[in-house]
Every structure is written in structure tokens, then in C-alpha cells.
Protein backbone atom coordinates (compact mmCIF):
# COMPACT_ATOMS: atom_id res chain seq x y z
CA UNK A 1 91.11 157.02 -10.40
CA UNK A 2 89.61 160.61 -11.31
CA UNK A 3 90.06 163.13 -7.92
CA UNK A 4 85.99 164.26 -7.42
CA UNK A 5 85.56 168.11 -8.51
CA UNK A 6 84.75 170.91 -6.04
CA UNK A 7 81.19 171.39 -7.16
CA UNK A 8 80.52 167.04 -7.16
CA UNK A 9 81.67 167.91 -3.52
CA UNK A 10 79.37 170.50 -2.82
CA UNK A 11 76.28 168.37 -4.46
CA UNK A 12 77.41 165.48 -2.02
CA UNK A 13 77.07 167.63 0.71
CA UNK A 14 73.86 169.04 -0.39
CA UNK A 15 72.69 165.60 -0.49
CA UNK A 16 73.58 164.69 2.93
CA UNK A 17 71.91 167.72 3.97
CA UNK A 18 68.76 166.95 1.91
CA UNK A 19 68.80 163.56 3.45
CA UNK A 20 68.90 163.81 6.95
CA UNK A 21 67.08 166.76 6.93
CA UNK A 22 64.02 164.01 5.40
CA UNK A 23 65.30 161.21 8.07
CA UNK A 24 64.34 163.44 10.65
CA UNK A 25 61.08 164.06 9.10
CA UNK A 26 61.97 168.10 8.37
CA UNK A 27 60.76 169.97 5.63
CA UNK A 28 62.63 172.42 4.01
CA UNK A 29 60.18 175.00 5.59
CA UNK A 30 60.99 174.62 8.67
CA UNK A 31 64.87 174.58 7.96
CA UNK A 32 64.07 178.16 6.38
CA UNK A 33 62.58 179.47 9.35
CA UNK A 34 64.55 178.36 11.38
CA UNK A 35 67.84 179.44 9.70
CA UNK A 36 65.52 182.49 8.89
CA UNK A 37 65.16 182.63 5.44
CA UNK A 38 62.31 182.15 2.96
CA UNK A 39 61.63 178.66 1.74
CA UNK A 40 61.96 179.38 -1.49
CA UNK A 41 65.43 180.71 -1.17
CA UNK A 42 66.03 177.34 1.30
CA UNK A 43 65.04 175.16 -1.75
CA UNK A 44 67.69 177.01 -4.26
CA UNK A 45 70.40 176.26 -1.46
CA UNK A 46 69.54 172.65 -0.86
CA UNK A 47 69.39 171.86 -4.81
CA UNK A 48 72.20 174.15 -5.02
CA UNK A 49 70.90 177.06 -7.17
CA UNK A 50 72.89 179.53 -4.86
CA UNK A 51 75.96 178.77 -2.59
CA UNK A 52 75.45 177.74 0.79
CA UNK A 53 77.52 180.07 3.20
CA UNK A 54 79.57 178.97 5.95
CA UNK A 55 77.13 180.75 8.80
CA UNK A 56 73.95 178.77 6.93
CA UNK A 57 75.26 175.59 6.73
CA UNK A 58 76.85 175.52 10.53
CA UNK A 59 73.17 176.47 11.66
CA UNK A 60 71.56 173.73 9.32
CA UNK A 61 74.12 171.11 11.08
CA UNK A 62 73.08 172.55 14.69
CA UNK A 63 69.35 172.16 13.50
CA UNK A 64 70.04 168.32 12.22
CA UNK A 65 71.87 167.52 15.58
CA UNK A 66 74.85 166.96 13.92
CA UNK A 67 79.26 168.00 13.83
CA UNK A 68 79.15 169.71 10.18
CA UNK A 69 81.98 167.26 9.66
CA UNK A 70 79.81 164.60 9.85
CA UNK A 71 77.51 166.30 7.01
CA UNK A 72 80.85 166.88 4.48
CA UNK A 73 81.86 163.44 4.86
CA UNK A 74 78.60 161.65 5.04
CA UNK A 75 79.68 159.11 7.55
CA UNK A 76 76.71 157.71 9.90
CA UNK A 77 74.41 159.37 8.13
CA UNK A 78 72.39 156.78 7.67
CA UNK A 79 72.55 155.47 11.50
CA UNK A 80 71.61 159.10 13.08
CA UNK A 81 69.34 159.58 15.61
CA UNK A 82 65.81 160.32 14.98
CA UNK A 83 64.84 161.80 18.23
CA UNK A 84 64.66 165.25 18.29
């Protein structure tokens, strides 16, 4: 069984991200704005053109109601709440 690389990690995560972030009926706008950056520069983090930082991706967990835990692992992703 082949160990999963850093960077298949980080485009896990970056999925998760991405799909919660549609669950809950966000666009990547308003994830930019809110973490206050443009959305252009939002869209090269969440396809993972440029490295998400530690203080970005702790405010994008607060944002999607969720532990950042919860975002690295995926678990319950798909059973979050939609209320928001």
C-alpha cells in the first residue's frame, strides 16, 4: 500500500474545503471577503495555485462552521449542517 504524498494531502484538503464551502451554498466570493482577500487570489488557493497559510485556512474553517480537523480528515463532511 503506497503512503499518500504531502501535496495529494493538501489537494484532499482543498477539496473538502471546495466542497463544503458549495454544501453550504458559498461562493468563493464571499469566502474572499470574508477572509479578506480578492477572489481571484481565493480561487488560486482553493485549486491550489498558491499555498494556503495556516491563519487562512483556520478562518475558512470558522467561516464553514467547522474544527479544521474535521476539514484535514474529511470525516462528516458530507453530513454537516446546512444552517448557517
Amino acid at each position: 500500500m503506497n503512503a499518500i504524498t504531502p501535496k495529494e494531502k493538501v489537494h484532499l484538503l482543498l477539496g473538502n474545503i471546495r466542497s463544503v464551502r458549495q454544501l453550504k451554498n458559498y461562493t468563493q466570493e464571499y469566502l474572499a471577503v470574508k477572509i479578506g482577500i480578492s477572489p481571484k487570489t481565493y480561487r488560486k488557493l482553493e485549486h491550489g495555485a498558491i499555498t494556503l497559510t495556516l491563519p487562512y485556512f483556520l478562518q475558512i474553517a470558522e467561516i464553514l462552521d467547522l474544527e479544521p480537523m474535521q476539514l484535514i480528515e474529511g470525516h462528516g463532511i458530507d453530513s454537516i449542517s446546512l444552517f448557517h
